[in-house]
C-alpha atoms as a PDB file:
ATOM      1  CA  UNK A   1      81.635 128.670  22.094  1.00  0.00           C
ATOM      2  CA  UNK A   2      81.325 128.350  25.632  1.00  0.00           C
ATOM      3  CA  UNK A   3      82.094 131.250  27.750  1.00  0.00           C
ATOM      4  CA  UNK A   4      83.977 131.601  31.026  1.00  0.00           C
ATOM      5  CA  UNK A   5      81.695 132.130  33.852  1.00  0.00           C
ATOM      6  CA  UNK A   6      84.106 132.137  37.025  1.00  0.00           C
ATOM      7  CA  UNK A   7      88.105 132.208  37.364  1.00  0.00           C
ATOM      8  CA  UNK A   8      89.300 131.976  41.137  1.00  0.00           C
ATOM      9  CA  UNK A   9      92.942 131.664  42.227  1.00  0.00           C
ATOM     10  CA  UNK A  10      92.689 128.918  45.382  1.00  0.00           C
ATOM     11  CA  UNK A  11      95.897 127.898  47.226  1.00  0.00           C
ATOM     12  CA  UNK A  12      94.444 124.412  48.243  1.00  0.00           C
ATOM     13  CA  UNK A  13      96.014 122.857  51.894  1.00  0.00           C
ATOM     14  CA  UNK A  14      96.645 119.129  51.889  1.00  0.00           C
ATOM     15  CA  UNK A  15      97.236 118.728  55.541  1.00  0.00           C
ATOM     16  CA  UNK A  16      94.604 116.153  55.697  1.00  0.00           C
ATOM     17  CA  UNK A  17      96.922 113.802  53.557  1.00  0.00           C
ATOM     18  CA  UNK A  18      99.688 113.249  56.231  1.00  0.00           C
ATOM     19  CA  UNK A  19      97.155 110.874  58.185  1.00  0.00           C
ATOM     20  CA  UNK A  20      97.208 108.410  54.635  1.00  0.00           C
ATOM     21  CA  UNK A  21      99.613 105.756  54.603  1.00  0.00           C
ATOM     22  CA  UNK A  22     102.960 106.938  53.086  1.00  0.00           C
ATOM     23  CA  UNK A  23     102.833 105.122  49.828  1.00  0.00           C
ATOM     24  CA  UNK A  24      99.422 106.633  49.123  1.00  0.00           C
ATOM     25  CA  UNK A  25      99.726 110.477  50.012  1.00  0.00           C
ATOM     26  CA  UNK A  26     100.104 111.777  46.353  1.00  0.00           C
ATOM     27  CA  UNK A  27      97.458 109.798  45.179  1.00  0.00           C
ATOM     28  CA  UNK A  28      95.163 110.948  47.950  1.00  0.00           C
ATOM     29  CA  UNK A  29      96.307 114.821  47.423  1.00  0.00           C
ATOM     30  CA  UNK A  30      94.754 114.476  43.400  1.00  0.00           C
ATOM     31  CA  UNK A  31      91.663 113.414  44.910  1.00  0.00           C
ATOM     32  CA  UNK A  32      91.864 116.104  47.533  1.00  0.00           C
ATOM     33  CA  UNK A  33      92.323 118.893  44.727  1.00  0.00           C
ATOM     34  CA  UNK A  34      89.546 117.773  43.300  1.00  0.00           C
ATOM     35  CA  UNK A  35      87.395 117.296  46.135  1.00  0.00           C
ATOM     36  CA  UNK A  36      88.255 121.263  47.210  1.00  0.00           C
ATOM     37  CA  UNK A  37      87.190 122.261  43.832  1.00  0.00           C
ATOM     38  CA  UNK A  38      84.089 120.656  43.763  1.00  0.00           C
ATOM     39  CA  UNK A  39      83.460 121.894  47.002  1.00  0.00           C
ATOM     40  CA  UNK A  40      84.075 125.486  46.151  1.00  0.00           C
ATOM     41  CA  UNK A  41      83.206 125.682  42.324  1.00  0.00           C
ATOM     42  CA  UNK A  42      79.738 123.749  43.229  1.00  0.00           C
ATOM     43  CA  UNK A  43      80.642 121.677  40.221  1.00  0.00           C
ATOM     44  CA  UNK A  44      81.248 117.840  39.985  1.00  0.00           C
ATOM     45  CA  UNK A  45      82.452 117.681  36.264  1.00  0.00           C
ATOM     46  CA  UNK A  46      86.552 118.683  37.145  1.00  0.00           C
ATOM     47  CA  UNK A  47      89.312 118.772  34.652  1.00  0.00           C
ATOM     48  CA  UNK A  48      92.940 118.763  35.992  1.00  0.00           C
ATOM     49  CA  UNK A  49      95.689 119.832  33.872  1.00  0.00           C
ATOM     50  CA  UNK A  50      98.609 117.724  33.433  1.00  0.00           C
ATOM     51  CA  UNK A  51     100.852 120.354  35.424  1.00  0.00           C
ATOM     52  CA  UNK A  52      99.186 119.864  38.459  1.00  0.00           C
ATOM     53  CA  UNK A  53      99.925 116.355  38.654  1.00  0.00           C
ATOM     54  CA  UNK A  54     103.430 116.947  37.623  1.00  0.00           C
ATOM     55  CA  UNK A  55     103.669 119.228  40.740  1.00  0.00           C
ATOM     56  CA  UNK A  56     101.761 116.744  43.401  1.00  0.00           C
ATOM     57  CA  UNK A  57     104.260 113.903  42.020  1.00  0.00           C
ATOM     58  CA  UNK A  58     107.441 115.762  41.246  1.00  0.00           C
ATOM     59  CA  UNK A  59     109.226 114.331  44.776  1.00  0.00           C
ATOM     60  CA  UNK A  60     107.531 111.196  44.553  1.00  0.00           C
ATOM     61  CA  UNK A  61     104.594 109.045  45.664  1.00  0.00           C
ATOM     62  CA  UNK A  62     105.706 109.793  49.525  1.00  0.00           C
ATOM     63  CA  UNK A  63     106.371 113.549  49.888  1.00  0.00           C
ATOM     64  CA  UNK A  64     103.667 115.625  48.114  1.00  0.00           C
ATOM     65  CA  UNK A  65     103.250 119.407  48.967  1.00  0.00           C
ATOM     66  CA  UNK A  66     101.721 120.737  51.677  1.00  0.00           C
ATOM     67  CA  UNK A  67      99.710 123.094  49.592  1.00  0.00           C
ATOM     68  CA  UNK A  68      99.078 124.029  46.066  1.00  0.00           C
ATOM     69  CA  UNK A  69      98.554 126.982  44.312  1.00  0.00           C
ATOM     70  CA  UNK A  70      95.302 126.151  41.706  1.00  0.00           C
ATOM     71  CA  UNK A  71      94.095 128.726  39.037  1.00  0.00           C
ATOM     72  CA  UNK A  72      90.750 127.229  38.536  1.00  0.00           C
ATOM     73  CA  UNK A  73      87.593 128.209  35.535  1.00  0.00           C
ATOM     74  CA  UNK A  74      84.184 127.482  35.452  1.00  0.00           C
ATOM     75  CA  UNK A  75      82.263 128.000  32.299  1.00  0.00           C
ATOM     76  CA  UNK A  76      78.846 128.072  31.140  1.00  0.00           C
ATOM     77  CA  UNK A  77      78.032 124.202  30.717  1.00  0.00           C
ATOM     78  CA  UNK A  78      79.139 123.765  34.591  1.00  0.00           C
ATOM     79  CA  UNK A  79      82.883 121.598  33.669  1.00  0.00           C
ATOM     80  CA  UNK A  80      85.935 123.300  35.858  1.00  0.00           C
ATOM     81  CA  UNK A  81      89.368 123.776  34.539  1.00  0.00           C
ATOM     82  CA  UNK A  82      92.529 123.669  36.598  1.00  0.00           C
ATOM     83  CA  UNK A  83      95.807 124.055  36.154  1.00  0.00           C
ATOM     84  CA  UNK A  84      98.726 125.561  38.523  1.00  0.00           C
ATOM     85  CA  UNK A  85      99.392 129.272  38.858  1.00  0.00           C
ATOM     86  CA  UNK A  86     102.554 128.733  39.948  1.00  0.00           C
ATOM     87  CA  UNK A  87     103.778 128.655  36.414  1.00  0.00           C
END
């Protein structure tokens, strides 16, 4: 069984996506999320729950959040776990 090495609450900005083009921003705030956590958990192997998603997307492909609140895990074999903490 592999253990839990790391758990970190992050509440991620995604200012940098209102410079995308409009029909792209949610798309280009998943890849944001998972840049920030590969940046921070110094891991490239990321796993996003499905609830994360569901929250970048819930008011469509135009009008993501301007931040998200991430409750991410790192175990022993180096793969990262995320899923929202605002549930």
């Amino acid at each position: 069984m592999v253990e839990k090495l790391k758990e970190q609450i992050y509440v991620i900005p995604l200012d940098d996506v209102k410079h995308t083009p409009r029909w792209e921003r949610s798309k280009r705030s998943v890849k944001a999320v998972r840049d920030f956590l590969a940046q921070h958990m110094k891991s490239d192997d990321i796993k996003l729950d499905p609830g994360i998603s569901r929250k970048l997307w819930e008011r469509g492909a135009h009008k993501p959040p301007s931040k998200i609140r991430v409750r991410a895990m790192k175990f022993e074999d180096g793969q990262v776990q995320a899923e929202s903490a605002e549930e």
